[in-house]
C-alpha atoms as a PDB file:
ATOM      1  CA  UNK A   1       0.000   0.000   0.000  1.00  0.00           C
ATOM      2  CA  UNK A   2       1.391   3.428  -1.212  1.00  0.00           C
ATOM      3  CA  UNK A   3       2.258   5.841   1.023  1.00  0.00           C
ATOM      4  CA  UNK A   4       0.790   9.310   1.265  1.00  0.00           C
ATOM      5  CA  UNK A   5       4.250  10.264   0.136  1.00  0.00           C
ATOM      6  CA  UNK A   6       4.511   7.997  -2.672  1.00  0.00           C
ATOM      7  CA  UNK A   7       0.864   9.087  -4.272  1.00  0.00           C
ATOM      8  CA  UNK A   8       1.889  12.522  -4.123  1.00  0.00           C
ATOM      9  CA  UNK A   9       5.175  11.737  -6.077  1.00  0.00           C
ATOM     10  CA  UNK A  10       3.569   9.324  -8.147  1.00  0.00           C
ATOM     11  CA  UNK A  11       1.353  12.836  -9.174  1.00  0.00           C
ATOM     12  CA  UNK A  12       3.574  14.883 -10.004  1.00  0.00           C
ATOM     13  CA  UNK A  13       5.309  12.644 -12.026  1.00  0.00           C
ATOM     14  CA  UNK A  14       1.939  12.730 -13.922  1.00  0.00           C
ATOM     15  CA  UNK A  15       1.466  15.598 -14.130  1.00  0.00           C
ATOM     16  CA  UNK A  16       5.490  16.522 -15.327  1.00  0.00           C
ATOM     17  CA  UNK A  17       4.539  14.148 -18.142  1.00  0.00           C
ATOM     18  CA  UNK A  18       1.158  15.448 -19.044  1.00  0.00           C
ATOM     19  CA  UNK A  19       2.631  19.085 -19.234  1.00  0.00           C
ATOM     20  CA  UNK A  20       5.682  18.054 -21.303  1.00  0.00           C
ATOM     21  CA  UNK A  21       3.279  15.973 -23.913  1.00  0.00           C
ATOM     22  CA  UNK A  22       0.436  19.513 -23.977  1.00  0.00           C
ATOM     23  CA  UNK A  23       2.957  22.655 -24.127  1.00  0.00           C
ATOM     24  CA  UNK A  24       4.449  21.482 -27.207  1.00  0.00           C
ATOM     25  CA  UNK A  25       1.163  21.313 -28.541  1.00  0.00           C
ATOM     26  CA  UNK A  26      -0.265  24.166 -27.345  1.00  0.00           C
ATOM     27  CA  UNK A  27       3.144  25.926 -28.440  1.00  0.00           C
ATOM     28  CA  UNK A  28       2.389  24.715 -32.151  1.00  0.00           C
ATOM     29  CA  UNK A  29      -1.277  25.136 -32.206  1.00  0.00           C
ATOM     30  CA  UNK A  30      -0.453  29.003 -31.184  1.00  0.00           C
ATOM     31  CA  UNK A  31       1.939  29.070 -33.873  1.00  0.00           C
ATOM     32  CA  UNK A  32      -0.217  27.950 -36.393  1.00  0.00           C
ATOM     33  CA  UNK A  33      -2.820  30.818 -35.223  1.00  0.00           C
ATOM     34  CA  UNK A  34      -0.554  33.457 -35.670  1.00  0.00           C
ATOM     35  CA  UNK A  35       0.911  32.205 -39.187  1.00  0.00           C
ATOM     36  CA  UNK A  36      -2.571  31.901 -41.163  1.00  0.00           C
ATOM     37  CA  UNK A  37      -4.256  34.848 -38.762  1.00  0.00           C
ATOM     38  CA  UNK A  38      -4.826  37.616 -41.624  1.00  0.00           C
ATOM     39  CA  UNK A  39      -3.005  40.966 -41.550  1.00  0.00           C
ATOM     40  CA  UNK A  40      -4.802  43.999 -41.985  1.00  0.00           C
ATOM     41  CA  UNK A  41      -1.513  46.390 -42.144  1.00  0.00           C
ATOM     42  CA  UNK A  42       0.235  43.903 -44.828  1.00  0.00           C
ATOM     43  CA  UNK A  43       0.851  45.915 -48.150  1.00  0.00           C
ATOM     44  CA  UNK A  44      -1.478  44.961 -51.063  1.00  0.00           C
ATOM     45  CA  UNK A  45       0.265  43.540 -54.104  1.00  0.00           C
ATOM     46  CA  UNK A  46       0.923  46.236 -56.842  1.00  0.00           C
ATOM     47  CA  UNK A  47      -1.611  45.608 -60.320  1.00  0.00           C
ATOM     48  CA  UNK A  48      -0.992  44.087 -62.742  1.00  0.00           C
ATOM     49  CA  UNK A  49       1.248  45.967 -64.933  1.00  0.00           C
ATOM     50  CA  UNK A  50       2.436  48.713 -62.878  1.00  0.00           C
ATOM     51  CA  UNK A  51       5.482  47.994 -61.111  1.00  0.00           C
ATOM     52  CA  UNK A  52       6.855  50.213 -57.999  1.00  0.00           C
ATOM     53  CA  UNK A  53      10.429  50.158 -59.940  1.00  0.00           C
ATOM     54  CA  UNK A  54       8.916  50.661 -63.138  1.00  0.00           C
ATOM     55  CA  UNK A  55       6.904  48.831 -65.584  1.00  0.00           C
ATOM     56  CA  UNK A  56       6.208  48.881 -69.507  1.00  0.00           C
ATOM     57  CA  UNK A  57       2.523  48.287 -70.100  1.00  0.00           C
ATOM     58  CA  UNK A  58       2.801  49.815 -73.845  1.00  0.00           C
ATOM     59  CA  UNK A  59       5.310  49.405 -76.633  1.00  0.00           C
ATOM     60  CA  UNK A  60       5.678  49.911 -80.252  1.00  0.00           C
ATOM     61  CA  UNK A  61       8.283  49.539 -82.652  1.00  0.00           C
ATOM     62  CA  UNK A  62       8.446  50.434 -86.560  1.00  0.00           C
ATOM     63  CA  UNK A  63       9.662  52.274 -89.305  1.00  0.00           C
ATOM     64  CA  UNK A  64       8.311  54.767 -91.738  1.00  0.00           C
ATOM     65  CA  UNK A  65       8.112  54.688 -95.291  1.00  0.00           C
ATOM     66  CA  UNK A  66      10.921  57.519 -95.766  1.00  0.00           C
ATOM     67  CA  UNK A  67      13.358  55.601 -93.504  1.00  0.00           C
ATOM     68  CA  UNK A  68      13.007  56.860 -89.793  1.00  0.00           C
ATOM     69  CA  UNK A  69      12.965  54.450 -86.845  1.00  0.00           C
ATOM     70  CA  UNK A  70       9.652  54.987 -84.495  1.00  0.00           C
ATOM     71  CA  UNK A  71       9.894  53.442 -80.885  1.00  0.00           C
ATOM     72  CA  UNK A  72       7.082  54.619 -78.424  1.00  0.00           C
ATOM     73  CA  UNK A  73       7.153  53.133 -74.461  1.00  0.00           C
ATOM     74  CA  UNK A  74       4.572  53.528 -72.179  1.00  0.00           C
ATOM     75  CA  UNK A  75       5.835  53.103 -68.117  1.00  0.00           C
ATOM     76  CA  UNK A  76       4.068  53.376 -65.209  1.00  0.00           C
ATOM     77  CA  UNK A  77       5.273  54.003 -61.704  1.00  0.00           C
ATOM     78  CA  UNK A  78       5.212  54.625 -58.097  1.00  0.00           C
ATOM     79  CA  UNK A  79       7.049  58.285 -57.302  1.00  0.00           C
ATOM     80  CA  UNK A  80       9.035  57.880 -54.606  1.00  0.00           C
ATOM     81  CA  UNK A  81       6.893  57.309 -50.864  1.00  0.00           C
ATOM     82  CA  UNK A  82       3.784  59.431 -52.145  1.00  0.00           C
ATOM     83  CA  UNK A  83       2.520  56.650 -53.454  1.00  0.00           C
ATOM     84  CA  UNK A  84       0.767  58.446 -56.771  1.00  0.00           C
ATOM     85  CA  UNK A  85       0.581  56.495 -59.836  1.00  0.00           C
ATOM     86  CA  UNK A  86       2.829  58.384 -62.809  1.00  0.00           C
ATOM     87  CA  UNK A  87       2.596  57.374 -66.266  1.00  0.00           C
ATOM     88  CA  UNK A  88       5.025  58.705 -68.657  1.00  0.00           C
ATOM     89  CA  UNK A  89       5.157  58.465 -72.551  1.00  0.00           C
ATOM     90  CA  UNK A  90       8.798  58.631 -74.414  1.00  0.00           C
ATOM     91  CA  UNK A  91       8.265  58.257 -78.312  1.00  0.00           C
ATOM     92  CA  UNK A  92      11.440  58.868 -80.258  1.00  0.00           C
ATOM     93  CA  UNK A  93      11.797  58.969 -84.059  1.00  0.00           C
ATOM     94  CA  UNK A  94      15.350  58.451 -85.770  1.00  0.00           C
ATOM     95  CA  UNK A  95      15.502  60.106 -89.116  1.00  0.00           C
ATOM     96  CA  UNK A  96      18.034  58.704 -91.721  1.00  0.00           C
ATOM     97  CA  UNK A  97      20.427  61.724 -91.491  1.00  0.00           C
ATOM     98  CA  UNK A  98      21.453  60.638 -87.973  1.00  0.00           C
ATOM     99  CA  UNK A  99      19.007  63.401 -85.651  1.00  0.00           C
ATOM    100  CA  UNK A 100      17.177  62.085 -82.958  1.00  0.00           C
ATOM    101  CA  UNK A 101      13.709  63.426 -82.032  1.00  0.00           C
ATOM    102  CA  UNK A 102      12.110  62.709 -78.303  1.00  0.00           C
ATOM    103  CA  UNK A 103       8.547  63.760 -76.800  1.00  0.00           C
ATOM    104  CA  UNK A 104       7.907  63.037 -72.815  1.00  0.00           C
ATOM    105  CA  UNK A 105       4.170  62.956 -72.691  1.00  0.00           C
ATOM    106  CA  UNK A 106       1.329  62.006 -70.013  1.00  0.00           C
ATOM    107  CA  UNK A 107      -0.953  60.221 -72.496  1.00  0.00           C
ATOM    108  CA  UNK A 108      -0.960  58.839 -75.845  1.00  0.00           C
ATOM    109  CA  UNK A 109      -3.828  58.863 -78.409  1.00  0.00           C
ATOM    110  CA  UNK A 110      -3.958  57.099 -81.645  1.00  0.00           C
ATOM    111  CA  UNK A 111      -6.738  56.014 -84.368  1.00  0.00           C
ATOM    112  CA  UNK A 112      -8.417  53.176 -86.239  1.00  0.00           C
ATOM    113  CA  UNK A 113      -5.987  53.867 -89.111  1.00  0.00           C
ATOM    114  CA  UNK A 114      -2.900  53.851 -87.293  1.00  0.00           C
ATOM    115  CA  UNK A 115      -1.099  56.246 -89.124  1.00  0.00           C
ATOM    116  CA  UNK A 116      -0.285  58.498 -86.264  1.00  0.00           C
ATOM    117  CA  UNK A 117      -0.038  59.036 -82.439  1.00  0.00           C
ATOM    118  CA  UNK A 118      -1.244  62.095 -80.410  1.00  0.00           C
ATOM    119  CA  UNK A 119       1.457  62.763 -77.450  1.00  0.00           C
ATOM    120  CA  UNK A 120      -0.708  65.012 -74.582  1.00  0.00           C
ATOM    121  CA  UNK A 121      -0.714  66.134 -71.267  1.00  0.00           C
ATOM    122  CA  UNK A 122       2.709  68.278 -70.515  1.00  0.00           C
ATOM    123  CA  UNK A 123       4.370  67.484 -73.768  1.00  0.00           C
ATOM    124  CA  UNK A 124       8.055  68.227 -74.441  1.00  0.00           C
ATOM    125  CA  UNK A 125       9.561  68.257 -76.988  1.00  0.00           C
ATOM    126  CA  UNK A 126      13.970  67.617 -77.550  1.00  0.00           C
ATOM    127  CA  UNK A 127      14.383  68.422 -81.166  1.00  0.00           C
ATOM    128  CA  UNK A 128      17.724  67.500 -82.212  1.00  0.00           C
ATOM    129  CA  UNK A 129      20.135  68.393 -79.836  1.00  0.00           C
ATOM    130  CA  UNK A 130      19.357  72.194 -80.632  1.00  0.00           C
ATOM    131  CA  UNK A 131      15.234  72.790 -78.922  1.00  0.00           C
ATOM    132  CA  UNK A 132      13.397  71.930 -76.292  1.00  0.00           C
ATOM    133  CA  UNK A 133      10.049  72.804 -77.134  1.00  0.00           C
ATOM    134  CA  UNK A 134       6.828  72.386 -74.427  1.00  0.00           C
ATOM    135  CA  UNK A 135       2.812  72.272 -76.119  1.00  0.00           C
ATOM    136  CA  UNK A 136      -0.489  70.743 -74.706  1.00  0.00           C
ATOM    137  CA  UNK A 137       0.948  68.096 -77.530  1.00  0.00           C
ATOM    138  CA  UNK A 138       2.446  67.171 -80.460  1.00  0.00           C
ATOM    139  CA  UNK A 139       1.145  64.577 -83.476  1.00  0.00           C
ATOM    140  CA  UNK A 140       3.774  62.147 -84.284  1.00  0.00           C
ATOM    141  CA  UNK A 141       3.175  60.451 -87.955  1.00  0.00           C
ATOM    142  CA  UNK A 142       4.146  56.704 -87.954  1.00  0.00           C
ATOM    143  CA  UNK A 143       4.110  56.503 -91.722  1.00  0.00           C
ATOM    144  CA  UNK A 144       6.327  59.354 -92.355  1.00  0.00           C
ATOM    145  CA  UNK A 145       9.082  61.694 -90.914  1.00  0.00           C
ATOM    146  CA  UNK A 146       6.788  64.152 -89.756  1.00  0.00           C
ATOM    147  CA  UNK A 147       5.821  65.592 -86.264  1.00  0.00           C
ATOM    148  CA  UNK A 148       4.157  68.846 -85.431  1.00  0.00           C
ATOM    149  CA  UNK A 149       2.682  70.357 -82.550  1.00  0.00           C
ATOM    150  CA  UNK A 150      -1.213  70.239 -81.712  1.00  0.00           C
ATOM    151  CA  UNK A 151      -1.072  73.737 -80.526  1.00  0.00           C
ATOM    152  CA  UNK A 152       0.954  76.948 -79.480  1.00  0.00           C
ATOM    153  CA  UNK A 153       4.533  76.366 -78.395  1.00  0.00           C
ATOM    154  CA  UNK A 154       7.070  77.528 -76.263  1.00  0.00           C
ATOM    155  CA  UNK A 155      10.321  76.933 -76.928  1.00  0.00           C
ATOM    156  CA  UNK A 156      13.972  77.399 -75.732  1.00  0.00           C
ATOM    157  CA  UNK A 157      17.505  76.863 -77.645  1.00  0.00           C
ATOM    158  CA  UNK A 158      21.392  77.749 -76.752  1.00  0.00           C
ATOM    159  CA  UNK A 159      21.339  81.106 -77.621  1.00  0.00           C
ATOM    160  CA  UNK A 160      17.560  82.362 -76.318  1.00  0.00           C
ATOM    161  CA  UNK A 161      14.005  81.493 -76.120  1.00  0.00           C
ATOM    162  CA  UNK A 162      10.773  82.116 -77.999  1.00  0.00           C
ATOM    163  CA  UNK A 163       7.108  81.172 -78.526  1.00  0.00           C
ATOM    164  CA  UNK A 164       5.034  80.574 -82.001  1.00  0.00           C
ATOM    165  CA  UNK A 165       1.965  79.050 -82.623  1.00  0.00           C
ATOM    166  CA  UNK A 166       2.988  76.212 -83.941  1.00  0.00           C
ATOM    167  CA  UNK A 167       6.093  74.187 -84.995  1.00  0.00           C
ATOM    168  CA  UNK A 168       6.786  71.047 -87.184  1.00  0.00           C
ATOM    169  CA  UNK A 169       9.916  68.734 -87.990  1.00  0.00           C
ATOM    170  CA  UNK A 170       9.212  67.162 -91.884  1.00  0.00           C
ATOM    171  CA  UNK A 171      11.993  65.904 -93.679  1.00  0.00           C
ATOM    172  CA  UNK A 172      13.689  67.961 -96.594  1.00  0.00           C
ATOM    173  CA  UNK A 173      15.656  66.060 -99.792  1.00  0.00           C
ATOM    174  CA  UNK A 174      17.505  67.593-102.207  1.00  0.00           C
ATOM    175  CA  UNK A 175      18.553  64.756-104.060  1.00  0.00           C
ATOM    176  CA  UNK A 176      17.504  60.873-104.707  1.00  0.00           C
ATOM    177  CA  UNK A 177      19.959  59.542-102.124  1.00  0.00           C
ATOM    178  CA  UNK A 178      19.167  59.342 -98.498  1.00  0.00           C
ATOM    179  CA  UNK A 179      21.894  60.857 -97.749  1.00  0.00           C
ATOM    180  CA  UNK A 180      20.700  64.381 -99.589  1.00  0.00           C
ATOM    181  CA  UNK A 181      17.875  64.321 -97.403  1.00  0.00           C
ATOM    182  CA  UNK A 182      17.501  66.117 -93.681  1.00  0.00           C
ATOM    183  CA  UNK A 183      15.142  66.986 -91.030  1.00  0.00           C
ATOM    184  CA  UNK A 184      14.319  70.630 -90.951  1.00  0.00           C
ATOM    185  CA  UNK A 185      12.414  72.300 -87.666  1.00  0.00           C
ATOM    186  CA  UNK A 186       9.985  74.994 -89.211  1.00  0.00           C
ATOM    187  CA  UNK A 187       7.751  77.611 -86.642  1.00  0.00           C
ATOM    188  CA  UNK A 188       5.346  79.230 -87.807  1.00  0.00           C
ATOM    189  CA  UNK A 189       2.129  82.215 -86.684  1.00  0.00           C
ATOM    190  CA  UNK A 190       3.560  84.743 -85.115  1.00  0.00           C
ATOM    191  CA  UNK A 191       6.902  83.799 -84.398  1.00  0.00           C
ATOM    192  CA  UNK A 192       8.767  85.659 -81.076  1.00  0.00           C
ATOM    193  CA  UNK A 193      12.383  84.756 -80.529  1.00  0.00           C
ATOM    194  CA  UNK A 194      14.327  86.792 -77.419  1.00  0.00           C
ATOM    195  CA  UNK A 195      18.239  86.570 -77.700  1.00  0.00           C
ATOM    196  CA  UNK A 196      20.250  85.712 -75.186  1.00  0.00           C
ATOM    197  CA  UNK A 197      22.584  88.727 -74.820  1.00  0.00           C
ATOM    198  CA  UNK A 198      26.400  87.553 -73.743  1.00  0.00           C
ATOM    199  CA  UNK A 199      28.310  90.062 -71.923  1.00  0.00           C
ATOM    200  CA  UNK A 200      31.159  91.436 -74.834  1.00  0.00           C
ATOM    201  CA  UNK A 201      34.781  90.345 -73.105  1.00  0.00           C
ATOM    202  CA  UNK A 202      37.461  93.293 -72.809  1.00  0.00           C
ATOM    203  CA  UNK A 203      40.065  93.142 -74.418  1.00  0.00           C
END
């Protein structure tokens, strides 16, 4: 016959085993809780399309008829920890004579026909490496070397500045060969140009 010592070993022992066989349980069981509970404050994951480091959703490639490499991209982006969507437009045409044409626009517009693209919404404009022109937008012709401004322009250049109320880049030949051909940058209506005035050195 057990003592009353022995029975109250005899329960703890018990109840050492009990708690070493439950806590690991109750140690997972809270684990699991806490891995498939659902977080409110977690970040949502970004569309599709739109990357926080920058993603292409739009892109076109071609040439025109006259020669002149088209390339238009479309990216879309977080700025910075404001969190606002920006969508930017870059469209670039390559003329056979070597200049380079660029428009940053918001939006992009085109038609049924395809045979040009509207650039809007804070348009700029790097003509060559000699303007920078700014308009609501320009009109940039995928089946020709051709671009010209859907509006008034502002525009600013090495040696000054000006406005006009409107301005297009067409190409010019003089010959058969490609190579007697050139883009020329034409404004037009009421054409203001300011000069940059250079202080005259002493001699």
């Amino acid at each position: 016959m057990r003592t009353d010592r022995q029975q109250e070993v005899a329960g703890h022992s018990r109840r050492v085993a009990f708690l070493r066989v439950c806590l690991p349980l109750a140690a997972l069981t809270l684990i699991m809780i806490l891995i498939w509970m659902p977080n409110d404050d977690a970040p949502e994951a970004p569309q599709s399309g739109v990357a926080e480091t920058g993603g292409e959703s739009l892109k076109y490639s071609g040439r025109t008829d006259d020669g002149s490499v088209i390339d238009v991209v479309s990216a879309s982006f977080l700025k910075g920890d404001e969190l606002a969507l920006i969508q930017r437009i870059s469209a670039r045409m390559q003329n056979p004579d070597g200049s380079r044409h660029e428009v940053l626009a918001q939006s992009a517009e085109t038609k049924d026909s395809g045979d040009y693209i509207d650039l809007k919404g804070g348009a700029v404009l790097q003509a060559g490496g000699e303007f920078r022109v700014r308009s609501d937008g320009f009109r940039l012709s995928l089946n020709q070397s051709a671009l010209h401004s859907l509006g008034a322009v502002t525009f600013e250049f090495d040696g000054g500045s000006g406005q006009a109320g409107s301005m297009r880049i067409v190409r010019r030949e003089s010959g058969r060969d490609e190579a007697d051909s050139w883009s020329s940058i034409e404004f037009t209506n009421g054409v203001e140009v300011t000069f940059v005035e250079f202080p005259q050195s002493e001699l």
